[in-house]
Protein backbone atom coordinates (compact mmCIF):
# COMPACT_ATOMS: atom_id res chain seq x y z
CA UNK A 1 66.45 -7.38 156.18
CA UNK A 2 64.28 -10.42 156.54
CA UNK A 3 62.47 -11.48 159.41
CA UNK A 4 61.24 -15.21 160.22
CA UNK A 5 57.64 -15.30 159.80
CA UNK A 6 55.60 -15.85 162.98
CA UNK A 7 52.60 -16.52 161.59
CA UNK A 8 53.24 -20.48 162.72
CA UNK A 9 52.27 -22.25 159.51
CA UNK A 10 54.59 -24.73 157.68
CA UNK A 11 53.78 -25.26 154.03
CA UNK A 12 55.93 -28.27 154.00
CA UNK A 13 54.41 -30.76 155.59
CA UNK A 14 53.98 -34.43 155.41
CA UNK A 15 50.86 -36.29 156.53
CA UNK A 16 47.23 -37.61 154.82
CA UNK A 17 43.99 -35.91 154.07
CA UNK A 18 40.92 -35.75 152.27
CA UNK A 19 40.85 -34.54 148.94
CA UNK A 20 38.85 -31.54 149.52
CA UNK A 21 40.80 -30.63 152.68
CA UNK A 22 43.24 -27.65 151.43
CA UNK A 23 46.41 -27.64 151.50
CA UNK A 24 48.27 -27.70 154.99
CA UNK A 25 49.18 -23.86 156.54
CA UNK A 26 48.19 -22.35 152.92
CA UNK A 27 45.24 -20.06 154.87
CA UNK A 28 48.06 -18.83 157.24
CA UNK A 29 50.21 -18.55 154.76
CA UNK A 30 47.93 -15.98 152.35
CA UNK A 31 46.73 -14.01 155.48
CA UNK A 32 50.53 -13.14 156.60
CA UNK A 33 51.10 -11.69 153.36
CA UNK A 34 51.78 -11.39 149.23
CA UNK A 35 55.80 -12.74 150.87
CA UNK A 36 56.30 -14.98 153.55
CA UNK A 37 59.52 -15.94 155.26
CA UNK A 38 58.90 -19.29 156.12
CA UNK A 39 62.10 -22.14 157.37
CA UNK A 40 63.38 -24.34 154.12
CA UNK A 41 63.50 -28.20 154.09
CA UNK A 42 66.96 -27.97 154.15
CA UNK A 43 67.62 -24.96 156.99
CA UNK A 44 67.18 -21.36 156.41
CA UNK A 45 65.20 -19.04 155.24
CA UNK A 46 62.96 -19.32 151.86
CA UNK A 47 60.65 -16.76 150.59
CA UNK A 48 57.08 -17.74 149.52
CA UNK A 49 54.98 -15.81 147.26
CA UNK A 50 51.46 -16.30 148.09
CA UNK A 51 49.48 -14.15 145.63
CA UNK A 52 48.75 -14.64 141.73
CA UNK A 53 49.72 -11.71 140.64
CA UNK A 54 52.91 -10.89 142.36
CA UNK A 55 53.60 -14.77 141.18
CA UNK A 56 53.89 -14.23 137.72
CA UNK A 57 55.76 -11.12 138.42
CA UNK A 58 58.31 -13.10 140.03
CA UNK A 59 58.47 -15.72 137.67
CA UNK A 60 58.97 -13.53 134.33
CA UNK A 61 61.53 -11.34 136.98
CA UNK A 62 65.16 -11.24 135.24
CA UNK A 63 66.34 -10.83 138.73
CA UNK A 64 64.94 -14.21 139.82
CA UNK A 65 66.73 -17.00 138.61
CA UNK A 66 66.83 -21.31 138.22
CA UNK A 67 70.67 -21.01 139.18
CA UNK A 68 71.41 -23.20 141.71
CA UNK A 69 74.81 -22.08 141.94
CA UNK A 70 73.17 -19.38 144.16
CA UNK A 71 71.76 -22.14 146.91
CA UNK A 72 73.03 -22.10 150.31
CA UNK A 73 76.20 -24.12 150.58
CA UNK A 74 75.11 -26.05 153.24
CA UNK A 75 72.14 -27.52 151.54
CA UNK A 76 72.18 -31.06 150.20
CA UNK A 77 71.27 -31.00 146.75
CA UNK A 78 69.06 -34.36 147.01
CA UNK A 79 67.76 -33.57 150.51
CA UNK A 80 67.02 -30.27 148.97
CA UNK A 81 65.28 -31.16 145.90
CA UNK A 82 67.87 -29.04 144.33
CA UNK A 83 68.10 -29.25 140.49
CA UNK A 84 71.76 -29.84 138.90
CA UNK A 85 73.11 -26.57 137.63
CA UNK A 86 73.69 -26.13 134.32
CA UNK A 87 76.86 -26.76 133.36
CA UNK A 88 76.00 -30.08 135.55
CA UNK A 89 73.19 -31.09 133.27
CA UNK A 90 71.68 -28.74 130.51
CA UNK A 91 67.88 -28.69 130.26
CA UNK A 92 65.01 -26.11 129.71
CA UNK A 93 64.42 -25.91 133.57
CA UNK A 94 68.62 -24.66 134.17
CA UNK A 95 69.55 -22.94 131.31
CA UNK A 96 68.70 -19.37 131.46
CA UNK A 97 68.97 -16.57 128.67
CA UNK A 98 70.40 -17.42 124.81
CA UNK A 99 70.72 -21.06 126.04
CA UNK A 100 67.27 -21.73 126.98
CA UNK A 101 65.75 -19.98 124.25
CA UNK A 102 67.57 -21.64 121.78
CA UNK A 103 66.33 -25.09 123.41
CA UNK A 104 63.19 -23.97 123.83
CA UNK A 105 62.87 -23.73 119.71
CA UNK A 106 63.81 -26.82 119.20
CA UNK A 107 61.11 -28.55 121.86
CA UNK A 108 58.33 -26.19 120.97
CA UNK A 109 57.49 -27.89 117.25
CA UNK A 110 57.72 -31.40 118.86
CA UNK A 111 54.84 -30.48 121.66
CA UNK A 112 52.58 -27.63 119.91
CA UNK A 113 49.35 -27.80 120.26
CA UNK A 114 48.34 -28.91 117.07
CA UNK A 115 50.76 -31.96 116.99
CA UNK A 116 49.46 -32.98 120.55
CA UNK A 117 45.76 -32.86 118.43
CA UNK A 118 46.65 -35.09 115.61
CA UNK A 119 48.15 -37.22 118.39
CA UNK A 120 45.20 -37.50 120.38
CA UNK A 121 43.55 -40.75 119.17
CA UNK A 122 47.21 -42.52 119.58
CA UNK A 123 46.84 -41.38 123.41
CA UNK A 124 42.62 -42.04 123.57
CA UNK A 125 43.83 -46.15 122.40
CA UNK A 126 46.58 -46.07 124.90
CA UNK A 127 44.14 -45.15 127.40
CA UNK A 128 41.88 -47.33 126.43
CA UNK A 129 43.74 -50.66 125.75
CA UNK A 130 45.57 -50.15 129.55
CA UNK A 131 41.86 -49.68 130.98
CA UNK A 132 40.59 -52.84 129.68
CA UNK A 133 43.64 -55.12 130.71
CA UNK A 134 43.25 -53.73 134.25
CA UNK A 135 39.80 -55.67 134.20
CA UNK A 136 36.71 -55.13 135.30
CA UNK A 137 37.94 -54.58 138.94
CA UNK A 138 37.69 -53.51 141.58
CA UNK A 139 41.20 -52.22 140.94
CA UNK A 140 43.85 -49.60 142.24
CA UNK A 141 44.37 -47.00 139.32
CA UNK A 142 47.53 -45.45 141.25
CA UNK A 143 49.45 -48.40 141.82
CA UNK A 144 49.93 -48.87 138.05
CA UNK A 145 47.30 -47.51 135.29
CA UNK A 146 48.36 -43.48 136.32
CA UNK A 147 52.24 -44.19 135.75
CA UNK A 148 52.36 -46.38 133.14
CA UNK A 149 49.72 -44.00 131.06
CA UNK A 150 51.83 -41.30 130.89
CA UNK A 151 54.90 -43.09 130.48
CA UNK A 152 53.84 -45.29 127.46
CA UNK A 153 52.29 -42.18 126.18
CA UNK A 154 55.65 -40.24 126.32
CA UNK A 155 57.86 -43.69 125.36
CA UNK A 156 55.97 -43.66 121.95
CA UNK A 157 56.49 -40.30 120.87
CA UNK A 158 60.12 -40.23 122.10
CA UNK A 159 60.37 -43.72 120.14
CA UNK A 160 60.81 -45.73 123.01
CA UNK A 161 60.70 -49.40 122.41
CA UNK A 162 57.52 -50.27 124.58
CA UNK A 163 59.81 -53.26 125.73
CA UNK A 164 61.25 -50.92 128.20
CA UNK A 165 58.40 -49.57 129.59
CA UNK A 166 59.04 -51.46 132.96
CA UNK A 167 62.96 -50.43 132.66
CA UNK A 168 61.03 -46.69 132.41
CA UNK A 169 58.64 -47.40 135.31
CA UNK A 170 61.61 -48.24 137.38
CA UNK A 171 63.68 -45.26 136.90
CA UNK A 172 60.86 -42.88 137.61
CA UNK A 173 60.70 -44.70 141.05
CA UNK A 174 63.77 -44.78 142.00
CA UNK A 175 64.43 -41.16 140.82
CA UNK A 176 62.84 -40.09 143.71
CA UNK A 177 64.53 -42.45 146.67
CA UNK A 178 67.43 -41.93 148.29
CA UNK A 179 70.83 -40.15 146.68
CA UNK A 180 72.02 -44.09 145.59
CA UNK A 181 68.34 -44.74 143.99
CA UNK A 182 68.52 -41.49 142.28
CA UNK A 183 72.29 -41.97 140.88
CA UNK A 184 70.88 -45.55 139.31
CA UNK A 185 68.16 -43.94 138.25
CA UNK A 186 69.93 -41.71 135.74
CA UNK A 187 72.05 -44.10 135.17
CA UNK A 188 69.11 -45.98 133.51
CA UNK A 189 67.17 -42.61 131.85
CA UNK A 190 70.67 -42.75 129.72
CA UNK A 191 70.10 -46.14 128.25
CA UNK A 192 66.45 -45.12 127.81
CA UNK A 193 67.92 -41.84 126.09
CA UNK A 194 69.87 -43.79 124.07
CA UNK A 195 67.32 -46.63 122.93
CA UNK A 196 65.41 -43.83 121.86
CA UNK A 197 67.11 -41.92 119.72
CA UNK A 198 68.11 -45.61 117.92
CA UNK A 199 64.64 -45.76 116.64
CA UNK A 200 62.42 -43.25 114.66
CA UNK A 201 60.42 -40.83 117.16
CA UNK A 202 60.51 -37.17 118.37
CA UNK A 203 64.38 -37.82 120.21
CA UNK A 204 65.77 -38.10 116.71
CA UNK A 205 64.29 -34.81 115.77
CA UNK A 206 65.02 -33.16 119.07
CA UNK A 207 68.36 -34.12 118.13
CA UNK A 208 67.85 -32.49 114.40
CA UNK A 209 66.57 -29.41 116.09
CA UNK A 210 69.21 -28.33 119.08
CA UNK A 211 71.97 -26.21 118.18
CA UNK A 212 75.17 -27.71 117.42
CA UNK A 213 77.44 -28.85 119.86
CA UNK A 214 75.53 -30.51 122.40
CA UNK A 215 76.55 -33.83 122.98
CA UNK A 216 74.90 -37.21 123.67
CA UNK A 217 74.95 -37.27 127.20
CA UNK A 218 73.36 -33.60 127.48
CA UNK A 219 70.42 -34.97 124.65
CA UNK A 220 70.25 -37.68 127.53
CA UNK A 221 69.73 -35.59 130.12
CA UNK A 222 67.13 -33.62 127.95
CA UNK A 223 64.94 -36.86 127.17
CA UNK A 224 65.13 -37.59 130.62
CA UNK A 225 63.62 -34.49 131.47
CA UNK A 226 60.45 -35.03 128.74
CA UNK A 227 59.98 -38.67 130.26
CA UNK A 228 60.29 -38.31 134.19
CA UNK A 229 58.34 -34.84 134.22
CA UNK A 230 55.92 -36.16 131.86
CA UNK A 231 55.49 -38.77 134.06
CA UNK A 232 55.22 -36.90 136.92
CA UNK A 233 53.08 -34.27 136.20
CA UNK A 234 50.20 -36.29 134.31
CA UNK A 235 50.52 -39.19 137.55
CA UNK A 236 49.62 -36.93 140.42
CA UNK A 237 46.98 -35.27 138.35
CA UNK A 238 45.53 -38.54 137.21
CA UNK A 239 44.01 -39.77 140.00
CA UNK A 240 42.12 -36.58 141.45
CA UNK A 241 41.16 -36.68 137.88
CA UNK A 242 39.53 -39.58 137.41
CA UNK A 243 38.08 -39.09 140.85
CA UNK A 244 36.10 -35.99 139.71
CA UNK A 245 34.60 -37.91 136.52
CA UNK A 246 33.59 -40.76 138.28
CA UNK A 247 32.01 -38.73 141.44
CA UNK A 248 30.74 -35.79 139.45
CA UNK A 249 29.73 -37.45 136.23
CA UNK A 250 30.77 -36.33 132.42
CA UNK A 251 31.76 -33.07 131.88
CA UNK A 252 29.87 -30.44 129.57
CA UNK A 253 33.88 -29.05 129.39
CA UNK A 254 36.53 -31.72 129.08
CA UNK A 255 39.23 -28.96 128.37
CA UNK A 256 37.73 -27.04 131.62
CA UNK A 257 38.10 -29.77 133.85
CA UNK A 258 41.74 -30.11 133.24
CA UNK A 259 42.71 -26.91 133.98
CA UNK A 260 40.47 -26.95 137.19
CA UNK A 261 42.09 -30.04 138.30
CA UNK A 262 45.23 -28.97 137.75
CA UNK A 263 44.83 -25.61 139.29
CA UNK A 264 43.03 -26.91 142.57
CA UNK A 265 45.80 -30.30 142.85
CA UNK A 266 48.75 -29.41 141.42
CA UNK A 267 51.34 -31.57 140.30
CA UNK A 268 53.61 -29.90 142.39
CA UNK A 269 52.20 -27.29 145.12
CA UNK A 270 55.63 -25.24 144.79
CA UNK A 271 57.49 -23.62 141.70
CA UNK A 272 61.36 -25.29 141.31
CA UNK A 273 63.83 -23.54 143.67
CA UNK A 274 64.56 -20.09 142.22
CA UNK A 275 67.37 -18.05 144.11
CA UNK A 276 67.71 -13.57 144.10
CA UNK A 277 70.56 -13.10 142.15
CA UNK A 278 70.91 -9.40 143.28
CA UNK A 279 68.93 -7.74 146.01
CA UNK A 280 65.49 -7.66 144.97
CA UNK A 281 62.18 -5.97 147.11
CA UNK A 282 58.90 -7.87 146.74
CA UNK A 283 56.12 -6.02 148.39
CA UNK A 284 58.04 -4.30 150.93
CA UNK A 285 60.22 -7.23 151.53
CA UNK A 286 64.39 -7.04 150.90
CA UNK A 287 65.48 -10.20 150.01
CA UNK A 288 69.35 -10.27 149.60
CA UNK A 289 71.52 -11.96 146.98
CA UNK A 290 71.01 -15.49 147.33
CA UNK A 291 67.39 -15.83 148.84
CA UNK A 292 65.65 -18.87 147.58
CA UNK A 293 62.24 -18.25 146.57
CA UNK A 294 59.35 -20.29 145.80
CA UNK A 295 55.97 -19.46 144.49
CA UNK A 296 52.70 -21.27 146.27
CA UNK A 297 50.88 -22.75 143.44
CA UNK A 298 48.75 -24.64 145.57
CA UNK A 299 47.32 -21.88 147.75
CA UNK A 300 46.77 -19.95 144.67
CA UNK A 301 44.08 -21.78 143.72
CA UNK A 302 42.00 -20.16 146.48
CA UNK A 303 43.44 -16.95 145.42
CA UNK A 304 40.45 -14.77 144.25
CA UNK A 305 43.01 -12.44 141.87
CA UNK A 306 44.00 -15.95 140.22
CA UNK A 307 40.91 -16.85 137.78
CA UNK A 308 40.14 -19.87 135.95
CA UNK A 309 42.10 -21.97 133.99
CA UNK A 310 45.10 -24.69 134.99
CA UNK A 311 46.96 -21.09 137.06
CA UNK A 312 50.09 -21.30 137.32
CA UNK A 313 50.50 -25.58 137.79
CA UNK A 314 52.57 -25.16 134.27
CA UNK A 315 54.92 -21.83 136.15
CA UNK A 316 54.89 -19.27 133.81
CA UNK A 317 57.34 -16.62 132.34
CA UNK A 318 60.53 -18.21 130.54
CA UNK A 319 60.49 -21.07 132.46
CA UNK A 320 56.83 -22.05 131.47
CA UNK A 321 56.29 -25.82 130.54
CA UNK A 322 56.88 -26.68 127.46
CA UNK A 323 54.72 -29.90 127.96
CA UNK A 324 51.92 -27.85 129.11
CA UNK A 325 50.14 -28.89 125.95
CA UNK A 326 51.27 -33.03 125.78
CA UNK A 327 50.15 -32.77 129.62
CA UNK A 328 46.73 -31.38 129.02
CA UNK A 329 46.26 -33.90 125.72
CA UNK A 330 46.68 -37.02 127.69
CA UNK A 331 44.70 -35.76 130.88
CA UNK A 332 41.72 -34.88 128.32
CA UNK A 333 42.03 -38.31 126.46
CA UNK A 334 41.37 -40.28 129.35
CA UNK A 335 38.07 -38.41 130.39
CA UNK A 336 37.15 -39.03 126.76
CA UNK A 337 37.77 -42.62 126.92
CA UNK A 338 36.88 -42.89 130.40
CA UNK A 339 33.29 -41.24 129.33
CA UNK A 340 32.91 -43.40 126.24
CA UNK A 341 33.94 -46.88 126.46
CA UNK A 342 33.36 -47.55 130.34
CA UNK A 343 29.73 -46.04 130.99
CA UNK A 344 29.79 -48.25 134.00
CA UNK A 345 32.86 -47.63 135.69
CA UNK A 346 32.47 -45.96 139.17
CA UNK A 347 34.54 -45.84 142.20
CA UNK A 348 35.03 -48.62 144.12
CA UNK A 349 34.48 -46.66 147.71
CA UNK A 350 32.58 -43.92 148.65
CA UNK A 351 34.28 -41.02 147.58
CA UNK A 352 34.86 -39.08 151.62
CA UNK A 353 36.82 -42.04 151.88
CA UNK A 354 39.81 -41.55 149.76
CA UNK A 355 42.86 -40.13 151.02
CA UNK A 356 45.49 -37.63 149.15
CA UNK A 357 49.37 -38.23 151.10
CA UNK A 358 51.50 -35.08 150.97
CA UNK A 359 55.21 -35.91 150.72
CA UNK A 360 56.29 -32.74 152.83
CA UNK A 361 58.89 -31.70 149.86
CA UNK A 362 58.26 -29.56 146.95
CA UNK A 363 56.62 -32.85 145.33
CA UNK A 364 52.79 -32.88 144.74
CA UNK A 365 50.48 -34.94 146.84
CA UNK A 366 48.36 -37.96 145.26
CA UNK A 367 45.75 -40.21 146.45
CA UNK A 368 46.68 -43.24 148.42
CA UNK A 369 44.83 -45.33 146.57
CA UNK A 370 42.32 -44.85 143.82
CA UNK A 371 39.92 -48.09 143.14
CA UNK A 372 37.52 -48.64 140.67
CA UNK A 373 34.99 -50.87 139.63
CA UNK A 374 32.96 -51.27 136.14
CA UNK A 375 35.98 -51.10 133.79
CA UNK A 376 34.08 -53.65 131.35
């Protein structure tokens, strides 16, 4: 049987920090143990794995499942942070088994590494033309440069007029706001869906490529997922980016730096909610049918046993991105672009003074604010 945790630490909390500060209660959190019963968001108990390598033992675990039909029934699924099941909305982070596999083949071609190469210099004059209209400064870089990056980056691939960029902007706010935000929110990721796959781009071949029968709506609901987590995860990540370049100077290791920032800030500090879907015993701990389980991606980064490299901010197992690679492309073409046409930008404060906010949720933290000077 499970036991609360007394160890005192809770990993999900909100507040400010500096950017070197770790992560809050992760130190607790490692020293109590490789599992950690810690109290959910939404009420009850969640498991937290707190070690690298019972983490990707957990995550390639047949046992150990995206179904959120197995979440508590009290939770609220927006409260929560609960994904839609999938018979609700079918997408490479629900589907499990046959399913998933089958739409994992027809995404893998579209974002392999070799197409995000030859797509590189599209994302290096992205980069590059946003820069220069932000003006010399000082500007913020979070308020606008690290969303709409990503998101034009994604937009032109998917064949996304760039006329509704701001429509896309909008939606990835709202997404995460209240239940009512959210629901409009889709609502508009649909029309995006749909404006996409009316012009050439990778959603008319992601259509080509699924297996028959899947309708509109569910390609919908699949381009949504490539925009708003491409958005998401290259955002966060951005910022403590850019931050690093501009306090550390060019790196010998563009690649390297990448995967460091991403394995030291996350885009998101937990896995998705995964749930036991028969009794299952992680390092001397029963957790019965039903247990939701999360993996600390965050504290692993201080996890000797964890190594170099982006960890796990990509999960791993058969639920491992499959935008790892776009992700990593359009982090790396900013340092080069950064590096090469803006010699003289710098930040705009002393770096101890920027801030990181932690939303308290299983969303990643980002910098409050992010300005720079010298973007001439």
């Amino acid at each position: 049987m499970m036991q609360q945790s007394s160890h005192g630490a809770c990993p999900f909390v909100a507040g400010t920090r500096r950017p070197e500060e770790p992560y809050p209660g992760r130190e607790a959190l490692r020293a109590a143990g490789p599992v950690v019963v810690v109290e959910a968001p939404a009420d009850g108990p969640v498991a937290v794995v707190t070690t690298a390598a019972l983490a990707r033992a957990v995550l390639g675990d047949p046992r150990i499942v995206k179904d959120t039909t197995l979440a508590p029934s009290h939770w609220d699924p927006h409260a929560a942070g609960l994904e839609p099941t999938a018979a609700q909305a079918l997408s490479l982070t629900t589907a499990e088994g046959a399913t998933r596999a089958a739409l994992r083949r027809a995404h893998a071609p579209m974002l392999s590494p070799r197409r995000m190469r030859a797509l590189a210099p599209a994302m290096r004059d992205t980069a590059r033309t946003m820069l220069r209209a932000a003006g010399p400064g000082p500007v913020d870089l979070v308020t606008d440069f690290t969303t709409r990056y990503p998101l034009t980056v994604v937009g032109d691939l998917l064949g996304l007029p760039r006329a509704m960029l701001d429509d896309a902007v909008a939606a990835c706010r709202q997404r995460v706001g209240d239940a009512a935000e959210g629901a409009a929110a889709m609502a508009a990721f649909a029309r995006l869906g749909a404006a996409a796959m009316a012009h050439d781009g990778l959603a008319r071949e992601l259509r080509e490529r699924l297996p028959a029968g899947i309708s509109d709506d569910e390609v919908h609901y699949l381009l949504f997922a490539l925009i708003f987590a491409g958005q998401l995860t290259t955002d966060t990540a951005l910022g403590f980016l850019v931050a690093r370049v501009l306090t550390d100077g060019p790196p010998d290791d563009v690649g390297a730096l990448v995967d460091d920032v991403l394995r030291r800030d996350p885009p998101a500090p937990f896995t998705l909610w995964r749930f036991a879907a028969e009794e299952v015993v992680l390092d001397g701990v029963v957790l019965a049918p039903g247990t939701p389980v999360l993996v600390d991606i965050a504290g692993l980064a201080d996890d000797p046993a964890a190594g170099p490299g982006a960890g796990l901010a990509f999960g791993a197992g058969p639920h491992v991105c499959a935008g790892a690679h776009l992700a990593r492309a359009e982090l790396a073409a900013v340092v080069d672009v950064l590096v090469a046409d803006f010699p003289a930008a710098r930040l705009a404060v002393p770096a101890a003074d920027l801030r990181r906010v932690d939303p308290g949720t299983l969303g990643g933290s980002r910098l409050a604010s992010l300005p720079v000077a010298g973007l001439t």
